[in-house]
C-alpha atoms as a PDB file:
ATOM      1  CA  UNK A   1     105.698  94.933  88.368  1.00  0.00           C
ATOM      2  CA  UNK A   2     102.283  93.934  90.025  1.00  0.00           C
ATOM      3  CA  UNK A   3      99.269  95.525  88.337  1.00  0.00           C
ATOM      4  CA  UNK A   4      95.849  95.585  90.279  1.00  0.00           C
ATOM      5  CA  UNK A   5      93.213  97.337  87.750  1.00  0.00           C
ATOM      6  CA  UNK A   6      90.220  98.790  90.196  1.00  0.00           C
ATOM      7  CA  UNK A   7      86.405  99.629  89.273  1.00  0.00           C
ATOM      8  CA  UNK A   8      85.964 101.993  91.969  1.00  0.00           C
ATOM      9  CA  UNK A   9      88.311 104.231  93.826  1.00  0.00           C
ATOM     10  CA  UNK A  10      88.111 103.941  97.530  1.00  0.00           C
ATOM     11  CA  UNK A  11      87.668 107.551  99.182  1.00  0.00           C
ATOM     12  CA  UNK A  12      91.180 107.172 101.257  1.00  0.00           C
ATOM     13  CA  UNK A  13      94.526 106.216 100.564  1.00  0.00           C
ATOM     14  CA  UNK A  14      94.509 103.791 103.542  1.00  0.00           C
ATOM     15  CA  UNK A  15      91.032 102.883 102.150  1.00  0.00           C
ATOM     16  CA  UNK A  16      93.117 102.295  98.738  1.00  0.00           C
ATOM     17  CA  UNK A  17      95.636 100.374 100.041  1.00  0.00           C
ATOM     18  CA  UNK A  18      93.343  98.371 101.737  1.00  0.00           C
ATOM     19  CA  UNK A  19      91.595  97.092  98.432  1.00  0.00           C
ATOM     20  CA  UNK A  20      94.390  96.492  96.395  1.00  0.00           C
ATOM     21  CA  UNK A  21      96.364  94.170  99.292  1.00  0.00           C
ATOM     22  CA  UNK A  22      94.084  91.616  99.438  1.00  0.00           C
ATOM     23  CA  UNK A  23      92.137  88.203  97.754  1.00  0.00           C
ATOM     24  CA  UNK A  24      93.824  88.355  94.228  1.00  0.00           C
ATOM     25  CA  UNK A  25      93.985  85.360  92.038  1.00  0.00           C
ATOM     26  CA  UNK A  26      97.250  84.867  91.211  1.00  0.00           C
ATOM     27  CA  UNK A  27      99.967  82.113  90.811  1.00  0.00           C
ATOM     28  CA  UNK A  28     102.702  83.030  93.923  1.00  0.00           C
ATOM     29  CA  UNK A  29     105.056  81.183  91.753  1.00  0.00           C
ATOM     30  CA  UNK A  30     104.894  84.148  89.107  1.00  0.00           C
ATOM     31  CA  UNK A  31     105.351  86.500  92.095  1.00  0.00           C
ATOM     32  CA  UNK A  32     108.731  85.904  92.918  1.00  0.00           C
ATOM     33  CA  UNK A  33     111.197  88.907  92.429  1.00  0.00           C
ATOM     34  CA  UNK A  34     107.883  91.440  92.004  1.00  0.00           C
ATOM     35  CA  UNK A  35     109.296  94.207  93.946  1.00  0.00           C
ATOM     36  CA  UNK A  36     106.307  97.279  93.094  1.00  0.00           C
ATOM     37  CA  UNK A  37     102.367  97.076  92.217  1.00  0.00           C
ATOM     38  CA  UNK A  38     100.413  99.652  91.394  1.00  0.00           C
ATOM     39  CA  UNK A  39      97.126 100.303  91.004  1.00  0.00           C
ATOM     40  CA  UNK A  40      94.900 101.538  88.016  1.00  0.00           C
ATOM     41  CA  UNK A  41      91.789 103.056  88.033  1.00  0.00           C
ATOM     42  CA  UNK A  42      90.396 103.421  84.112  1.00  0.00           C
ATOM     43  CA  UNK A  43      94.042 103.707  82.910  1.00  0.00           C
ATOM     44  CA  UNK A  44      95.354 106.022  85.548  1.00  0.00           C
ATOM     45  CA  UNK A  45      97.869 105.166  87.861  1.00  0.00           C
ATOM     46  CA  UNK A  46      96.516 106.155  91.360  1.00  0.00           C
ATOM     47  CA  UNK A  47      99.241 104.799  93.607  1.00  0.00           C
ATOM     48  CA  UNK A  48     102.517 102.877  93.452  1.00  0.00           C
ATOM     49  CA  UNK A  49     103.511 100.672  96.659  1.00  0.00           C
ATOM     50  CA  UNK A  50     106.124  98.141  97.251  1.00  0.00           C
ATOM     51  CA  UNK A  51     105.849  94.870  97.714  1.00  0.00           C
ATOM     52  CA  UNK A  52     106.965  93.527 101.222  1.00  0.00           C
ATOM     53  CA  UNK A  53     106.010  90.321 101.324  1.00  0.00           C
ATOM     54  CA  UNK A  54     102.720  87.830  99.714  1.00  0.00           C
ATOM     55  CA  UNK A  55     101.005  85.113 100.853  1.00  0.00           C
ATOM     56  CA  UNK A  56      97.527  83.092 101.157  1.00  0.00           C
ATOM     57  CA  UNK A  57      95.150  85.417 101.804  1.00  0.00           C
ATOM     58  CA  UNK A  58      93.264  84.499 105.117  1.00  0.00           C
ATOM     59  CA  UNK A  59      89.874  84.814 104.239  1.00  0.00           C
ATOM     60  CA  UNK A  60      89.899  83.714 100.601  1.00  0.00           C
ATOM     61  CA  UNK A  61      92.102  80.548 100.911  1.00  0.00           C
ATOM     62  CA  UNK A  62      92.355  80.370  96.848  1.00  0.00           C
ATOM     63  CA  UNK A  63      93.418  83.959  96.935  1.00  0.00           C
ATOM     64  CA  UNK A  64      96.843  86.120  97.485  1.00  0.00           C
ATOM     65  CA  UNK A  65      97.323  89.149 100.166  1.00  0.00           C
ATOM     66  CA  UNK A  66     100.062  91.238 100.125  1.00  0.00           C
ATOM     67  CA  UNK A  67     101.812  93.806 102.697  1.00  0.00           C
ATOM     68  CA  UNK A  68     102.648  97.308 100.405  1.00  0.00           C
ATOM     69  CA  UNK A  69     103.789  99.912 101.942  1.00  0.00           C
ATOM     70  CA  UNK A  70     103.573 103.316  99.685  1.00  0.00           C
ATOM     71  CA  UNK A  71     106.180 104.837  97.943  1.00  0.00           C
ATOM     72  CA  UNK A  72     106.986 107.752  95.692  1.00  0.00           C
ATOM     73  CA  UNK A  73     107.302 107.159  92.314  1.00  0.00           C
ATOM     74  CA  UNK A  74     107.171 109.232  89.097  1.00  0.00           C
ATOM     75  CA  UNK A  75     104.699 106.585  87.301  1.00  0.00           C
ATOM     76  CA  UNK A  76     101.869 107.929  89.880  1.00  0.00           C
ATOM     77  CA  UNK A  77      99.287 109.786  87.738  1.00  0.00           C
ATOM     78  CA  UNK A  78     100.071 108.809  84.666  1.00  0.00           C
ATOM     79  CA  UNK A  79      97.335 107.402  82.582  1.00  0.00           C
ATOM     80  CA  UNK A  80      98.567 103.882  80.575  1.00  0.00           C
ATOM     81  CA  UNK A  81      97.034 102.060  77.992  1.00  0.00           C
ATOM     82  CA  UNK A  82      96.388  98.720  79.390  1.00  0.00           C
ATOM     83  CA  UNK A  83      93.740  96.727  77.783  1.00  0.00           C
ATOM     84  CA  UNK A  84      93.862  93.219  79.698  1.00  0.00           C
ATOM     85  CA  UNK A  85      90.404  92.232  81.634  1.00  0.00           C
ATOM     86  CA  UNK A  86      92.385  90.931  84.286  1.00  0.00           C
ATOM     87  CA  UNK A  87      92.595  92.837  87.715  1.00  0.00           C
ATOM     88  CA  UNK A  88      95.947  91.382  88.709  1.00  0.00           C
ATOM     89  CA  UNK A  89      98.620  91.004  85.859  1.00  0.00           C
ATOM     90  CA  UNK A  90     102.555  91.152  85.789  1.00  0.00           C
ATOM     91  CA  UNK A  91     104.124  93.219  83.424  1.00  0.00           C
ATOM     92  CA  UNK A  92     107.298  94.726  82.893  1.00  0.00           C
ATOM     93  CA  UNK A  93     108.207  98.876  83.882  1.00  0.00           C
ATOM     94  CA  UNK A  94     109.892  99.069  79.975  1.00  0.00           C
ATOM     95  CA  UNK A  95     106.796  97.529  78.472  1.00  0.00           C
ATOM     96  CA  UNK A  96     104.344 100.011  79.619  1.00  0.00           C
ATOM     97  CA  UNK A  97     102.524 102.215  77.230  1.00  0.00           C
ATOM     98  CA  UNK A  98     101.552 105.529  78.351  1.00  0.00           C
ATOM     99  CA  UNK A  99      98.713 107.458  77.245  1.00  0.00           C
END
């Protein structure tokens, strides 16, 4: 699972979306078989999308963009305790620690 830490919540869900797709640095080799994201605002998860497909991000060459599309999920709105300084991280659903 894709994690995408935010400093600012957009005021939409499309506007969201729209900041969490795009112009992460990220190896696309450790992307392979990362099925869901979602993405944190100060610990709480604000939305949970699936993963469609990844790629080099068109503006930001050095950068990855993803298509999501949003799904339901029981993780949404649940605060974690994730203390990595990194916006975009993998981590495993089981490994999680909820606050």
């Amino acid at each position: 699972m894709l994690i995408i830490k935010v400093n600012e919540v957009p005021n939409s869900k499309e506007g969201l979306k729209e900041r969490v797709r795009r112009a992460w640095r990220i190896n696309t080799d450790r992307l392979y078989n990362q099925k869901e994201l979602i993405a944190v605002y100060k610990g709480e998860i604000l939305e949970v999308y699936k993963v469609l497909s990844y790629g080099k991000d068109q503006i930001e060459e050095k950068r990855v963009a993803f298509e999501l599309e949003e799904i339901s999920s029981e993780l949404k709105g649940k605060k974690i305790i994730y203390k990595t300084a990194n916006p975009c991280t993998i981590v495993d659903v089981e490994d999680l620690v909820f606050a």
